[in-house]
Protein backbone atom coordinates (compact mmCIF):
# COMPACT_ATOMS: atom_id res chain seq x y z
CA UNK A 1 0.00 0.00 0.00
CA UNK A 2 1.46 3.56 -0.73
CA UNK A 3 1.94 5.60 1.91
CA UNK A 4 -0.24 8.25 0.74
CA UNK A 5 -3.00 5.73 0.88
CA UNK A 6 -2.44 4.52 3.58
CA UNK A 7 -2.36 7.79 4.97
CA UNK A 8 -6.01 8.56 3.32
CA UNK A 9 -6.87 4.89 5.09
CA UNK A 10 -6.35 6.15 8.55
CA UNK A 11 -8.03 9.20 8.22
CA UNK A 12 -10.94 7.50 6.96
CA UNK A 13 -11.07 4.85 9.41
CA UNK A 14 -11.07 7.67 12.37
CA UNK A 15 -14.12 9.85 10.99
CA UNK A 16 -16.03 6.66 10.06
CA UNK A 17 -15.11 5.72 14.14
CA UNK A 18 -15.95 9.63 15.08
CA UNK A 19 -18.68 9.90 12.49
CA UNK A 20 -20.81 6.88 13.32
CA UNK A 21 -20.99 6.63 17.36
CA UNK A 22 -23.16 10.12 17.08
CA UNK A 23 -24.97 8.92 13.98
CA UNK A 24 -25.56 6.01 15.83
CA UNK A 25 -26.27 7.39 19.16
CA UNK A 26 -28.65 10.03 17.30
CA UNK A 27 -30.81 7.61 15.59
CA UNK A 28 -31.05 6.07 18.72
CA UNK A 29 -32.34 9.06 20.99
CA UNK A 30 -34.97 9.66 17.76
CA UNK A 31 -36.19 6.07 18.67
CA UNK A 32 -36.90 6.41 21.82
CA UNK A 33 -38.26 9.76 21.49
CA UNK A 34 -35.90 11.68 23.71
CA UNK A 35 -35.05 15.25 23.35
CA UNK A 36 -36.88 18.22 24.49
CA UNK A 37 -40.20 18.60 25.78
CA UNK A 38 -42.13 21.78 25.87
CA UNK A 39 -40.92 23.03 23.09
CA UNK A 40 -37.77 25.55 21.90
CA UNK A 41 -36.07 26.99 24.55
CA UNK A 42 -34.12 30.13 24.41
CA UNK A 43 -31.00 29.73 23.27
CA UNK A 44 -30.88 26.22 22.08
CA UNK A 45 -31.42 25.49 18.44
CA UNK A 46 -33.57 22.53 17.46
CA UNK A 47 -32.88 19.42 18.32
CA UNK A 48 -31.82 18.10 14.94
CA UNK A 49 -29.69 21.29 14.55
CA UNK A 50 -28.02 19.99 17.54
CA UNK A 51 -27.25 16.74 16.73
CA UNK A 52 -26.18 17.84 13.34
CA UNK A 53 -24.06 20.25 15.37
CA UNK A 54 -22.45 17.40 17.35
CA UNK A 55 -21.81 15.30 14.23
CA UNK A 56 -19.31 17.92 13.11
CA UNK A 57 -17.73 18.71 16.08
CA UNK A 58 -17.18 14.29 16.57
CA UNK A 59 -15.87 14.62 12.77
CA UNK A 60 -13.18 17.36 14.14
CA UNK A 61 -12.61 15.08 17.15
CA UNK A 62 -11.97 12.38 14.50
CA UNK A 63 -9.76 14.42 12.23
CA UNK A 64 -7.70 15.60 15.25
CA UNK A 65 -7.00 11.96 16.56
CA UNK A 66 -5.75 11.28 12.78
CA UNK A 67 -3.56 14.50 12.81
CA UNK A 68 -1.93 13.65 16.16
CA UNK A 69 -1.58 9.67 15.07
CA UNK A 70 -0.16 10.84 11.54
CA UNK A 71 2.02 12.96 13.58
CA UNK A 72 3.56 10.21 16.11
CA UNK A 73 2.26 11.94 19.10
CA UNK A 74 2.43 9.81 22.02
CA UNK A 75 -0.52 7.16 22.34
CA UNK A 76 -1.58 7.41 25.53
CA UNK A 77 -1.58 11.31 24.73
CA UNK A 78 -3.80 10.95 21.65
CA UNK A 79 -6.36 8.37 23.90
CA UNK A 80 -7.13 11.86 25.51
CA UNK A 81 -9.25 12.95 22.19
CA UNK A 82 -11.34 9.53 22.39
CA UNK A 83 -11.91 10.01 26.36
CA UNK A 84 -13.26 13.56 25.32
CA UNK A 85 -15.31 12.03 22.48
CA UNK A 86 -16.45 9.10 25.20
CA UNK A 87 -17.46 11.82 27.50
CA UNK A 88 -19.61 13.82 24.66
CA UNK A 89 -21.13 10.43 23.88
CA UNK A 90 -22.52 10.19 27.52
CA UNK A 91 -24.42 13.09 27.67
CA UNK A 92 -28.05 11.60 26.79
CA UNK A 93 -26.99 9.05 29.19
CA UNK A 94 -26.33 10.37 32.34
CA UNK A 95 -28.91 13.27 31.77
CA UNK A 96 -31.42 10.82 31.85
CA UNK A 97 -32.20 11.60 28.32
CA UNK A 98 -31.94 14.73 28.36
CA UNK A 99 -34.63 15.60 31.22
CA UNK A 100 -31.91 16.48 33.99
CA UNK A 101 -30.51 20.16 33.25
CA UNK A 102 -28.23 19.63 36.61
CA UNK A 103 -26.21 16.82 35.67
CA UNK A 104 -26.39 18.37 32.19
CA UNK A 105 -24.63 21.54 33.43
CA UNK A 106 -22.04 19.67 35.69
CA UNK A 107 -21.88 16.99 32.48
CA UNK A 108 -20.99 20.06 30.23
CA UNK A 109 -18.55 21.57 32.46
CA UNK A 110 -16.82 18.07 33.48
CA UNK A 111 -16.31 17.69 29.76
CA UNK A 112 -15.02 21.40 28.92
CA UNK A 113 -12.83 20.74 31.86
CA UNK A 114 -11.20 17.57 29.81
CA UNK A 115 -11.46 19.10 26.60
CA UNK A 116 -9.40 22.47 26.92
CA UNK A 117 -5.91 20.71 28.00
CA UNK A 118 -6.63 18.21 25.17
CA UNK A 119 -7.33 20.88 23.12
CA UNK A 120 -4.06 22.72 24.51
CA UNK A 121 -1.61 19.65 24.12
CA UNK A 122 -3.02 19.17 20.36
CA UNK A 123 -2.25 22.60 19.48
CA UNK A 124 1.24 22.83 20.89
CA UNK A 125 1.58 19.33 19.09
CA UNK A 126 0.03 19.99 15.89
CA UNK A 127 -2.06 23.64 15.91
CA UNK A 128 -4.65 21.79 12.81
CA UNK A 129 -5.42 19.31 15.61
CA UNK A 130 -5.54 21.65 18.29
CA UNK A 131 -7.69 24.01 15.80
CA UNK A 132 -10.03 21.07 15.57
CA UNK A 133 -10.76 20.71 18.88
CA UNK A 134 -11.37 24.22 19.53
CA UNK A 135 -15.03 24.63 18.27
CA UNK A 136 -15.79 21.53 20.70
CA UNK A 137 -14.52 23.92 23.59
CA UNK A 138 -16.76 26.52 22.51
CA UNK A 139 -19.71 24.38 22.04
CA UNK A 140 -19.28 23.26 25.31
CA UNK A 141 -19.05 26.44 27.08
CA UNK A 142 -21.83 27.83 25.13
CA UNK A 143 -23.94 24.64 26.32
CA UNK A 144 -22.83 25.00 29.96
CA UNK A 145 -23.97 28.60 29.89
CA UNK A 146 -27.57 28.00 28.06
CA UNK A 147 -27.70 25.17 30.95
CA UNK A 148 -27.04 27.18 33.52
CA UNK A 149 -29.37 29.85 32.54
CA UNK A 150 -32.08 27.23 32.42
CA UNK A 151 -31.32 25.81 35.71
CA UNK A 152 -30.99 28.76 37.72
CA UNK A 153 -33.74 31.32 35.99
């Protein structure tokens, strides 16, 4: 195999990893009919605009795994961008489906707390990796704030 396909090969084995969990994870929460009750609520766009939101942020996760890998970065190092992408996937899980803004909030803050040094150690390591991760960090913040203004209006 050349190395430039090879190369192609890796990066398309991480965004069909990074790619499919949230597909996957998405159809699933349609299935059971989870998401948001009452309605829109300030500051949140719809739910499908959401989980479209959080397919391309899991596609940068993906592409800044393959950027660190392609780059020889440590392995135990580069783990750190699937234990982010772990934590993101556990979200409809541990909010009960979305119905508990609390562990939502600390959920969303837990992560951001993961995600900036990952996010940190990528850029000095590779900045397009680092750059990949940093729309995740602003997602997150931007969700821990909308939380928070939901749980303490």
């Amino acid at each position: 195999m050349s190395q430039r396909r090879a190369v192609m090969t890796g990066l398309v084995a991480n965004l069909t990893v990074f790619v499919g969990a949230p597909v996957l994870l998405n159809g699933a929460i349609f299935a059971l009919g989870w998401g948001r009750s009452g309605g829109p609520q300030a500051g949140l766009p719809p739910g499908w605009a959401v989980g479209l939101i959080w397919v391309v942020l899991f596609a940068a996760m993906g592409a800044a795994r393959w950027l660190l890998v392609r780059d020889g970065a440590d392995g135990l190092r580069v783990d750190w961008v699937s234990v982010v992408a772990f934590l993101c996937l556990l979200y409809p899980l541990y909010t009960r489906g979305f119905s508990d803004l609390v562990a939502g909030l600390v959920g969303n803050v837990v992560t951001l707390v993961f995600a900036v040094p990952v996010a940190v150690f990528a850029w000095r390591r590779v900045r397009g990796a680092g750059a990949c991760l940093l729309p995740l960090c602003a997602w997150l913040g931007y969700a821990a704030w909308v939380t928070a203004r939901l749980v303490y209006r």
